[in-house]
C-alpha atoms as a PDB file:
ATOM      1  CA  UNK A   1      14.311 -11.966  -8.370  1.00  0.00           C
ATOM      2  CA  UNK A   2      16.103 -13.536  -5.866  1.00  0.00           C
ATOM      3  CA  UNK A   3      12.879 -14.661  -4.061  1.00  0.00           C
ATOM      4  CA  UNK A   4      11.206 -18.068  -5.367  1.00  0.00           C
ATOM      5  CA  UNK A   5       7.546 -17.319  -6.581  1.00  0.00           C
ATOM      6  CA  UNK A   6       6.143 -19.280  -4.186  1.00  0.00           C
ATOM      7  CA  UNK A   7       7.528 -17.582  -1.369  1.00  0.00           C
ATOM      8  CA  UNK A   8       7.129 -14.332  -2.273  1.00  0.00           C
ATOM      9  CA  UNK A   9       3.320 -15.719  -2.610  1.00  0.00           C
ATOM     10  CA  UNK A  10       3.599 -16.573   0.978  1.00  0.00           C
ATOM     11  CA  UNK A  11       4.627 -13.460   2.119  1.00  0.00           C
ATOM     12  CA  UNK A  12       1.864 -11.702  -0.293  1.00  0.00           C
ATOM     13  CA  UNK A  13      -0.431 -13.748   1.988  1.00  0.00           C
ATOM     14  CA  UNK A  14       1.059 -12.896   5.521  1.00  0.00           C
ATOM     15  CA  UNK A  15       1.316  -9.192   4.854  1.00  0.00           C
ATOM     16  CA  UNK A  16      -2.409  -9.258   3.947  1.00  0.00           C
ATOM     17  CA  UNK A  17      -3.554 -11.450   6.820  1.00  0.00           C
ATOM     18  CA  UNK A  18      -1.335  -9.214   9.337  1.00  0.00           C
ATOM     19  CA  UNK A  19      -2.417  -6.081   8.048  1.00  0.00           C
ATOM     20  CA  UNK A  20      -6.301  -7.280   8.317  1.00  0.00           C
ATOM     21  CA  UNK A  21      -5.953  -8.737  11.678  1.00  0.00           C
ATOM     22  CA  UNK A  22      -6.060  -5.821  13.653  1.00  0.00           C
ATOM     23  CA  UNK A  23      -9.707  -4.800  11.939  1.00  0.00           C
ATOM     24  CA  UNK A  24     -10.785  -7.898  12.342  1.00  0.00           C
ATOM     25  CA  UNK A  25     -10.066  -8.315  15.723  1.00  0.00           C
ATOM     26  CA  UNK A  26     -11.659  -5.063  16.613  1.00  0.00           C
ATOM     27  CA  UNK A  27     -14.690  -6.432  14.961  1.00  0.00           C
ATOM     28  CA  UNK A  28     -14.604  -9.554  17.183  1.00  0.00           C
ATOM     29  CA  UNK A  29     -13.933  -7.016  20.393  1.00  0.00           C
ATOM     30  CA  UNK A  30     -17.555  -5.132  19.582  1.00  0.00           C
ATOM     31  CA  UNK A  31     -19.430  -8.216  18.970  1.00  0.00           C
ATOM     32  CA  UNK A  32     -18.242  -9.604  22.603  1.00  0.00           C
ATOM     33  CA  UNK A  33     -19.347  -5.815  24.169  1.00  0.00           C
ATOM     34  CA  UNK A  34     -22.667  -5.927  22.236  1.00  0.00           C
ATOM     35  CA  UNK A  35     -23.422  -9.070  23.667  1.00  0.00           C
ATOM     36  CA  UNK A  36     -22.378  -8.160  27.473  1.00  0.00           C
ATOM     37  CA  UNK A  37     -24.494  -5.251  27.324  1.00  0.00           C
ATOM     38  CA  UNK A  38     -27.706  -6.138  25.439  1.00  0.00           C
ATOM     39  CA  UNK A  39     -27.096  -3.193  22.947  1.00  0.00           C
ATOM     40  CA  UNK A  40     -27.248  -2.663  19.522  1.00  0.00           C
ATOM     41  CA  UNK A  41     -26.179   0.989  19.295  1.00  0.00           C
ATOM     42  CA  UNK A  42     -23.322   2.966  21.134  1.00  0.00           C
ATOM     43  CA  UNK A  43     -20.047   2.838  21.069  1.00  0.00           C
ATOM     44  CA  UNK A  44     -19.768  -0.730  20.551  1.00  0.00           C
ATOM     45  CA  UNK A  45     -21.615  -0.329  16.679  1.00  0.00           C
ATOM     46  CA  UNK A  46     -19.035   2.580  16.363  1.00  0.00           C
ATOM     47  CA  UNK A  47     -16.299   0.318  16.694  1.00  0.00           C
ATOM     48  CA  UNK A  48     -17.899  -2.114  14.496  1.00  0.00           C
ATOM     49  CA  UNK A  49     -18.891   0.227  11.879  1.00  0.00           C
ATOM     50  CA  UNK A  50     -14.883   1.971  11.961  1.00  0.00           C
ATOM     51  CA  UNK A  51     -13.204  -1.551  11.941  1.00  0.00           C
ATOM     52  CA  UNK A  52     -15.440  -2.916   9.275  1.00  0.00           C
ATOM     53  CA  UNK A  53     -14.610   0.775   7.264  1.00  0.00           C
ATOM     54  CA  UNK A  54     -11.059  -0.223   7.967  1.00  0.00           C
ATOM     55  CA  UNK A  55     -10.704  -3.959   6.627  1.00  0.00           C
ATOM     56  CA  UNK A  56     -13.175  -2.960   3.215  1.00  0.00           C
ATOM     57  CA  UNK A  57     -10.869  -0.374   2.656  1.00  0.00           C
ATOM     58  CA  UNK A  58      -7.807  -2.468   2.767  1.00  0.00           C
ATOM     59  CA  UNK A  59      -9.294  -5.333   1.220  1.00  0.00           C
ATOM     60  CA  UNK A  60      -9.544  -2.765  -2.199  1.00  0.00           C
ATOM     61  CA  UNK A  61      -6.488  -1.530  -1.549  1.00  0.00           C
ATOM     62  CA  UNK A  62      -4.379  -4.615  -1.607  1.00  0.00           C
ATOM     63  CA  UNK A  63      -6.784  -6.228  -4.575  1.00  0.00           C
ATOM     64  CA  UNK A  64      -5.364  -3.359  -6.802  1.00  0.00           C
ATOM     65  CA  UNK A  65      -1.801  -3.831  -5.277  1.00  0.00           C
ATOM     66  CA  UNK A  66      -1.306  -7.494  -5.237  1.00  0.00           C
ATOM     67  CA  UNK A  67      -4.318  -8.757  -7.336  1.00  0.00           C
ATOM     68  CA  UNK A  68      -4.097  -9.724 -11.099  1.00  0.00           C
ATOM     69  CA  UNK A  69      -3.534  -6.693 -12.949  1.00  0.00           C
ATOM     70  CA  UNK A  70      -6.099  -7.652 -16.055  1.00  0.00           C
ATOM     71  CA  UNK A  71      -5.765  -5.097 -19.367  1.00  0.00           C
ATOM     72  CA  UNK A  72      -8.400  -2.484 -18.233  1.00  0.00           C
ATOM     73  CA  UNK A  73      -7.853   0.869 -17.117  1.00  0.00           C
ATOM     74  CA  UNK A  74      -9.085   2.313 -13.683  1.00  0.00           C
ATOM     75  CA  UNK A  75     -11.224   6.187 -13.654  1.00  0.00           C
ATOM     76  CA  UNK A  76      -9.510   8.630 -11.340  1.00  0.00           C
ATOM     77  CA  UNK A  77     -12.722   8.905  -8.944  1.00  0.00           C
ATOM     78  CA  UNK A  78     -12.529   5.211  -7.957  1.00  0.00           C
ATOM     79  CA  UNK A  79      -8.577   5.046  -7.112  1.00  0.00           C
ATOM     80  CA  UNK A  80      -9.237   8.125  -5.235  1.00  0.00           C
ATOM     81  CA  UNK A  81     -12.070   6.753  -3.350  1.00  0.00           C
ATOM     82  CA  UNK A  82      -9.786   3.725  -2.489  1.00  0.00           C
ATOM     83  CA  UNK A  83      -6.736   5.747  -1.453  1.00  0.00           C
ATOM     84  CA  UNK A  84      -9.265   8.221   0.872  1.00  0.00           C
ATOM     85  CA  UNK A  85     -10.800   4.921   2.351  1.00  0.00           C
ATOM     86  CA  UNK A  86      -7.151   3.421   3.133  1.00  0.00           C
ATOM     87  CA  UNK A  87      -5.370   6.599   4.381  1.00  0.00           C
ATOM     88  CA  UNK A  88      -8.570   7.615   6.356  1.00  0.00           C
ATOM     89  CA  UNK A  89      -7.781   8.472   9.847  1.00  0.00           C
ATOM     90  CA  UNK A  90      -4.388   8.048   9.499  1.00  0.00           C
ATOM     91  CA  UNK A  91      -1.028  10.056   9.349  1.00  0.00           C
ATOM     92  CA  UNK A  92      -0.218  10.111   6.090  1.00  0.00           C
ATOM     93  CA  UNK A  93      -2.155  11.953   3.191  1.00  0.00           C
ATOM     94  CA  UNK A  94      -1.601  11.192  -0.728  1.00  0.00           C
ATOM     95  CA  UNK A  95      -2.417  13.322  -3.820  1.00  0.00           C
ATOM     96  CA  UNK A  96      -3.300  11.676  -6.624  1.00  0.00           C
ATOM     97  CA  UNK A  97      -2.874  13.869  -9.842  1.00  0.00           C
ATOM     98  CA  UNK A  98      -3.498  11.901 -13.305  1.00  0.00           C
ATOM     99  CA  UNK A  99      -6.897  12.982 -14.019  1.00  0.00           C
ATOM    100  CA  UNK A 100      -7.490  10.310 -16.777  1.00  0.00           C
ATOM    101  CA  UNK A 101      -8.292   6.595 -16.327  1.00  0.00           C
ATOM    102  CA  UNK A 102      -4.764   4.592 -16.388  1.00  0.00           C
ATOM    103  CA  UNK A 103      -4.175   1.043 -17.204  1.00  0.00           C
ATOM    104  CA  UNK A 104      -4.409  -1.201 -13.605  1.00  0.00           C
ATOM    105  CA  UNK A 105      -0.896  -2.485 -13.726  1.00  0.00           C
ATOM    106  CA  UNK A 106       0.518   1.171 -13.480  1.00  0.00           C
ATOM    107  CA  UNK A 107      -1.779   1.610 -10.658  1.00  0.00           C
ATOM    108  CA  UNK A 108      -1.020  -1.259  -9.040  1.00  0.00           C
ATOM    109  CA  UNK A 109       3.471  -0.336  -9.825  1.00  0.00           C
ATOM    110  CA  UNK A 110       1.851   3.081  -8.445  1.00  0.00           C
ATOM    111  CA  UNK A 111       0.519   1.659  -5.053  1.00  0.00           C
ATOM    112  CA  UNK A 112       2.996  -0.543  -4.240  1.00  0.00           C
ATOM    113  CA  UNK A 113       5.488   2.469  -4.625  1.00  0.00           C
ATOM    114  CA  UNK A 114       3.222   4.223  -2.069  1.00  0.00           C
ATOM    115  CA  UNK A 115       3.292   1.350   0.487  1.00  0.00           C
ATOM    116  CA  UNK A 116       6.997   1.580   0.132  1.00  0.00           C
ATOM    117  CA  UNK A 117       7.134   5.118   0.904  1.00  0.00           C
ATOM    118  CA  UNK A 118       4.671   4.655   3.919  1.00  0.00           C
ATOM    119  CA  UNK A 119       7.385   2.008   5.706  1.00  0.00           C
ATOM    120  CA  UNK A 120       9.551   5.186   5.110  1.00  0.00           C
ATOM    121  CA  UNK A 121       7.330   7.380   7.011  1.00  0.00           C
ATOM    122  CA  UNK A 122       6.058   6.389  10.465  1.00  0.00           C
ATOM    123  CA  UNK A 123       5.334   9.672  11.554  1.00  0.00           C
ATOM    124  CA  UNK A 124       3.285  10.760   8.484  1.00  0.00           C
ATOM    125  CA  UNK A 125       3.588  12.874   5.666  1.00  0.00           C
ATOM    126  CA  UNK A 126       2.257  13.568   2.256  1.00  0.00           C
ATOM    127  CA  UNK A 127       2.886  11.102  -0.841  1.00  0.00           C
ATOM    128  CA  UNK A 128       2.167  12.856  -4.259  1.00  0.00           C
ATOM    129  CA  UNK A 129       1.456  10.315  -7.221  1.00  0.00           C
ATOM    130  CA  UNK A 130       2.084  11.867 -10.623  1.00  0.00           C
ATOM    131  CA  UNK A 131       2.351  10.393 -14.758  1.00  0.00           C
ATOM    132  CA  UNK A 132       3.814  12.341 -17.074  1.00  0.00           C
ATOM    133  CA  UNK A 133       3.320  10.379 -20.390  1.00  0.00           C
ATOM    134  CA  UNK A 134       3.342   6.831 -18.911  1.00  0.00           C
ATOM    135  CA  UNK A 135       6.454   7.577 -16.985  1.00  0.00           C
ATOM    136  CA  UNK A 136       5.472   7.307 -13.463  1.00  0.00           C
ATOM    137  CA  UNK A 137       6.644  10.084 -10.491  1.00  0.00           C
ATOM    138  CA  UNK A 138       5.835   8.879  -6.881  1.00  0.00           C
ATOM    139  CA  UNK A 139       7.025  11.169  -4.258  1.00  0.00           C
ATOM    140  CA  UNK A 140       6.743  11.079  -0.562  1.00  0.00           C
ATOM    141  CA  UNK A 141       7.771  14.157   1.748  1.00  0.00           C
ATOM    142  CA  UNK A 142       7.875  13.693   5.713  1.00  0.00           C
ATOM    143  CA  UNK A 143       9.791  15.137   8.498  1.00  0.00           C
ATOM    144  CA  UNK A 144      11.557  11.992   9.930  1.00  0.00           C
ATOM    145  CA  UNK A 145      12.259   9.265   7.356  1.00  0.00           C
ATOM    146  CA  UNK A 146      12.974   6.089   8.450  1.00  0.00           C
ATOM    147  CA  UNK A 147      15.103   4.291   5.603  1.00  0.00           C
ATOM    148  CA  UNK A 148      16.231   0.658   5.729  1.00  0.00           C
ATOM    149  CA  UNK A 149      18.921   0.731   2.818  1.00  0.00           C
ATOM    150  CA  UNK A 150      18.687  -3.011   2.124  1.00  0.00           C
ATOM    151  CA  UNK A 151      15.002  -2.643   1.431  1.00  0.00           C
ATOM    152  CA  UNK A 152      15.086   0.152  -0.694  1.00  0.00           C
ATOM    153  CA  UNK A 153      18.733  -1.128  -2.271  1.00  0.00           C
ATOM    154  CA  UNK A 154      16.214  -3.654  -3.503  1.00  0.00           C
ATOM    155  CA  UNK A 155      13.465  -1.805  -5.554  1.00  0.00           C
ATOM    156  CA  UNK A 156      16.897  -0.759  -7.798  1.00  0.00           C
ATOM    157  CA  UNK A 157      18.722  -4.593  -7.804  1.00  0.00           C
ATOM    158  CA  UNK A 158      15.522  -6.618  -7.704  1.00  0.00           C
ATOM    159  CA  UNK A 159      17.477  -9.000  -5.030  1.00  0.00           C
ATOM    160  CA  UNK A 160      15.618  -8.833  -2.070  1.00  0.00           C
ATOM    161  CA  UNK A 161      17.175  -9.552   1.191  1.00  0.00           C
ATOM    162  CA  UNK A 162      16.962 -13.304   2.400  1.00  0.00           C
ATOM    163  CA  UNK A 163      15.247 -12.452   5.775  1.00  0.00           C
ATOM    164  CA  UNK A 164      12.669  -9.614   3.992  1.00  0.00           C
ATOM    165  CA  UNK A 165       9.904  -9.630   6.158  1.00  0.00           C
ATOM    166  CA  UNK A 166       5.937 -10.132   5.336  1.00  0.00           C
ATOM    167  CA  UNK A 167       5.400  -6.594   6.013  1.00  0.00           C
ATOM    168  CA  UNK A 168       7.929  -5.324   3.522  1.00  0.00           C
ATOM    169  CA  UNK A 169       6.974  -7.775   0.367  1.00  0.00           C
ATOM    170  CA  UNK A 170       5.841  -4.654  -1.837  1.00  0.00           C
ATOM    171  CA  UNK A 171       9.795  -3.860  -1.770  1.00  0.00           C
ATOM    172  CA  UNK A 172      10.433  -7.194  -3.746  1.00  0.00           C
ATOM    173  CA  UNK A 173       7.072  -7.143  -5.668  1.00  0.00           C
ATOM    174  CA  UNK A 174       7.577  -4.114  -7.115  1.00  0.00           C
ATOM    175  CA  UNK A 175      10.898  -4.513  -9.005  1.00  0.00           C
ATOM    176  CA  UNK A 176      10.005  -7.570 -10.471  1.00  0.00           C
ATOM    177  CA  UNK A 177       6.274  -6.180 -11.892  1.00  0.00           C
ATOM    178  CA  UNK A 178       8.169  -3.379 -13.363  1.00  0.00           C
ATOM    179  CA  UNK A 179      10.629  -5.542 -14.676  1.00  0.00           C
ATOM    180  CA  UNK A 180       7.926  -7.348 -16.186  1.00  0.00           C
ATOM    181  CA  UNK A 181       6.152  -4.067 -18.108  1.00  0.00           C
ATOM    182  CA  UNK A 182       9.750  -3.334 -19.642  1.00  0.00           C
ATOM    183  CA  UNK A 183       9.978  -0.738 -17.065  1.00  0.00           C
ATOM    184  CA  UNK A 184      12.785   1.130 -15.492  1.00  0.00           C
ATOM    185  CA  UNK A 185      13.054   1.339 -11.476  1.00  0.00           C
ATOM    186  CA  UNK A 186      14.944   4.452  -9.979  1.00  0.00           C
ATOM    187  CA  UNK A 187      15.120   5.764  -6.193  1.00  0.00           C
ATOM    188  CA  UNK A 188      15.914   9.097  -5.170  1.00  0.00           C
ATOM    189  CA  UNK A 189      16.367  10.347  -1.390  1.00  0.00           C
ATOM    190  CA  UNK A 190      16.998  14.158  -0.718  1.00  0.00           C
ATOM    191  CA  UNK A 191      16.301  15.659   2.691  1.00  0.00           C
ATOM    192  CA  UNK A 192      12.960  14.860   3.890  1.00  0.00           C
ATOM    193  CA  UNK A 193      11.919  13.216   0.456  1.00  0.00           C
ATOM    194  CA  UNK A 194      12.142  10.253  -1.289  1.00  0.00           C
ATOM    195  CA  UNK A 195      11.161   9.462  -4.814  1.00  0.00           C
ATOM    196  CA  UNK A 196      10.534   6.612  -6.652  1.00  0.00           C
ATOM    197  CA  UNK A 197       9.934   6.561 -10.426  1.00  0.00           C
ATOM    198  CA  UNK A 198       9.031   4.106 -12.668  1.00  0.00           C
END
């Protein structure tokens, strides 16, 4: 992997602290209105409530993408719950099918696939996540892809570019935790879809 461990920690750490930021911040913006006005309901809680909805959900999203993987195995119900709490609101919709419990670390291979997808498709789409005896299908199908070929050269060399950004760290993560299960990494683009299978 051509990015040193400890770097590719320290973009593991900006991408979470960007992508929680903007919650956050939202959180601090209600606070400041509650305390202008004097209330303690409105739209002020609403935007509490949503942005505190938002960073939870992201929180549990990146602890199963970039947290320690452990041996146990995950029931469909609860990745669903954390994949509906992530995408909520948002432009992009995913399907999970596997209807049994599967081990974390193909979870985990299985979200960061999905996060890849999403830088693919800024103007939304559907990404269907499917396992067909352990070999992993993650599919996402949009109308305009955006596609950065150095990134996604990456998932298949496991060399990430030297100026990969915080944002895109699941692009060099990825390779090098399927690498790591004895796995085999493979992209494929057609149309309005790309695939990534594992």
């Amino acid at each position: 992997m051509g990015t040193s461990n400890v770097n590719l920690a320290a973009l593991v750490g900006s991408r979470i602290c960007h992508d929680l930021i903007s919650p956050i911040g939202a959180i601090n913006n209600g606070l400041e209105l509650l305390e202008m006005t004097g209330s303690d309901d409105g739209p002020e809680m609403q935007l509490i409530t949503q942005s505190v909805g938002s960073a939870a959900a992201r929180i549990r999203f990146f602890r199963i993408a970039y947290g320690a993987a452990g041996d146990h195995s995950m029931g469909r119900a609860e990745i669903v719950a954390v994949l509906g709490d992530m995408m909520n609101g948002g432009r992009l919709d995913v399907v999970w099918q596997p209807a049994d419990p599967q081990p974390r670390n193909a979870v985990r291979m299985a979200f960061l696939a999905i996060q890849c997808l999403e830088t693919a498709m800024p103007y939304g789409g559907l990404i269907e996540v499917a396992c067909d005896r352990r070999h992993w299908t993650v599919r996402g199908r949009g109308e305009k892809l955006n596609v950065s070929a150095p990134l996604w050269d990456t998932l298949e060399t496991a060399l990430p570019p030297p100026d990969i950004q915080p944002a895109h760290v699941q692009f060099a993560l990825l390779p090098a935790i399927v690498a790591d299960a004895g796995r085999k990494l493979a992209v494929r683009r057609e149309d309005q879809t790309m695939t990534i299978t594992f």
